[in-house]
Protein backbone atom coordinates (compact mmCIF):
# COMPACT_ATOMS: atom_id res chain seq x y z
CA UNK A 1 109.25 12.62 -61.83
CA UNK A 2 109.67 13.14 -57.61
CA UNK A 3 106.42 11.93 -55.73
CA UNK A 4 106.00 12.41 -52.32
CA UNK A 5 103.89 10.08 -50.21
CA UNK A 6 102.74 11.13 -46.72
CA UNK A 7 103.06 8.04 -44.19
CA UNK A 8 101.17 8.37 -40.49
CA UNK A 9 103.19 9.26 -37.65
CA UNK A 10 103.19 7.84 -34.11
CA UNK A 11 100.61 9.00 -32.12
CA UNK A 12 101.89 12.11 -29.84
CA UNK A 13 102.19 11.60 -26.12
CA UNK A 14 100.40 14.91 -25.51
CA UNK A 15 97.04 13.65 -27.44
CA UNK A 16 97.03 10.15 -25.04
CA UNK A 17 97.47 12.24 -22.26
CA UNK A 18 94.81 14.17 -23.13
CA UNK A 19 92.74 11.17 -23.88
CA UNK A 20 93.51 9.72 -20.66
CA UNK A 21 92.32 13.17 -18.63
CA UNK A 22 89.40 13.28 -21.11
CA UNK A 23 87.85 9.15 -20.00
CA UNK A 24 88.82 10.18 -16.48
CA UNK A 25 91.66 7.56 -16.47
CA UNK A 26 93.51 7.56 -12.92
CA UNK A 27 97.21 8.13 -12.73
CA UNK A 28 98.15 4.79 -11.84
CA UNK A 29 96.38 3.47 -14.97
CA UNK A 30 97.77 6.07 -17.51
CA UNK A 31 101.08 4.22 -17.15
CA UNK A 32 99.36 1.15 -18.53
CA UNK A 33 97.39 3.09 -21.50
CA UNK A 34 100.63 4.93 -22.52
CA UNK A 35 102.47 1.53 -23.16
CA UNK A 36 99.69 0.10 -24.62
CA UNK A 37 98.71 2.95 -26.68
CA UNK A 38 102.10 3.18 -28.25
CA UNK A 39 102.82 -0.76 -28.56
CA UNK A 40 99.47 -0.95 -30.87
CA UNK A 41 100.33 1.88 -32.60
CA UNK A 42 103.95 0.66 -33.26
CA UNK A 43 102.31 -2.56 -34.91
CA UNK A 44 99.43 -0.23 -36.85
CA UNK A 45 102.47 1.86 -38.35
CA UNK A 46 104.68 -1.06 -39.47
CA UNK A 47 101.66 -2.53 -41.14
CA UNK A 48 100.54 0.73 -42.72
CA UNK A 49 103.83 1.54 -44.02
CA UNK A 50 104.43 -1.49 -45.31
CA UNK A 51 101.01 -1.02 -47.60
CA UNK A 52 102.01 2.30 -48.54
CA UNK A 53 105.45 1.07 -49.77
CA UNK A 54 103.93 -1.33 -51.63
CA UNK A 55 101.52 0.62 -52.94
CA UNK A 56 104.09 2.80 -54.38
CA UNK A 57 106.11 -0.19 -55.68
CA UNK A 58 102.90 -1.05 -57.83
CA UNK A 59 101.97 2.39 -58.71
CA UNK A 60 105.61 3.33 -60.12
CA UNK A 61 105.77 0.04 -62.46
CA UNK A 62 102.42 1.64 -64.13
């Protein structure tokens, strides 16, 4: 049996951009919220992947 799991992407540039112009945030700070914005979701990814692998680990010994 082949199961497929879905695992969350990185968030896309485009969608913090448009956050960014959304909250009014200036150029100079966008820089700043990029690298921020991806460093967090780096860390959120790792840790959610890592659940999800081990999720599957426990749910293929059932």
């Amino acid at each position: 049996m082949i199961r497929v799991v879905s695992r969350p992407g990185p968030i896309s540039w485009l969608a913090i951009d448009r956050w960014c112009e959304a909250n009014r945030v200036t150029d100079e700070d966008r820089v700043y919220v990029h690298d921020l914005i991806r460093a967090l979701d780096a860390v959120f990814l790792r840790f959610r992947n890592a659940a999800i692998s081990q999720d599957m680990q426990t749910l293929m010994r059932k």
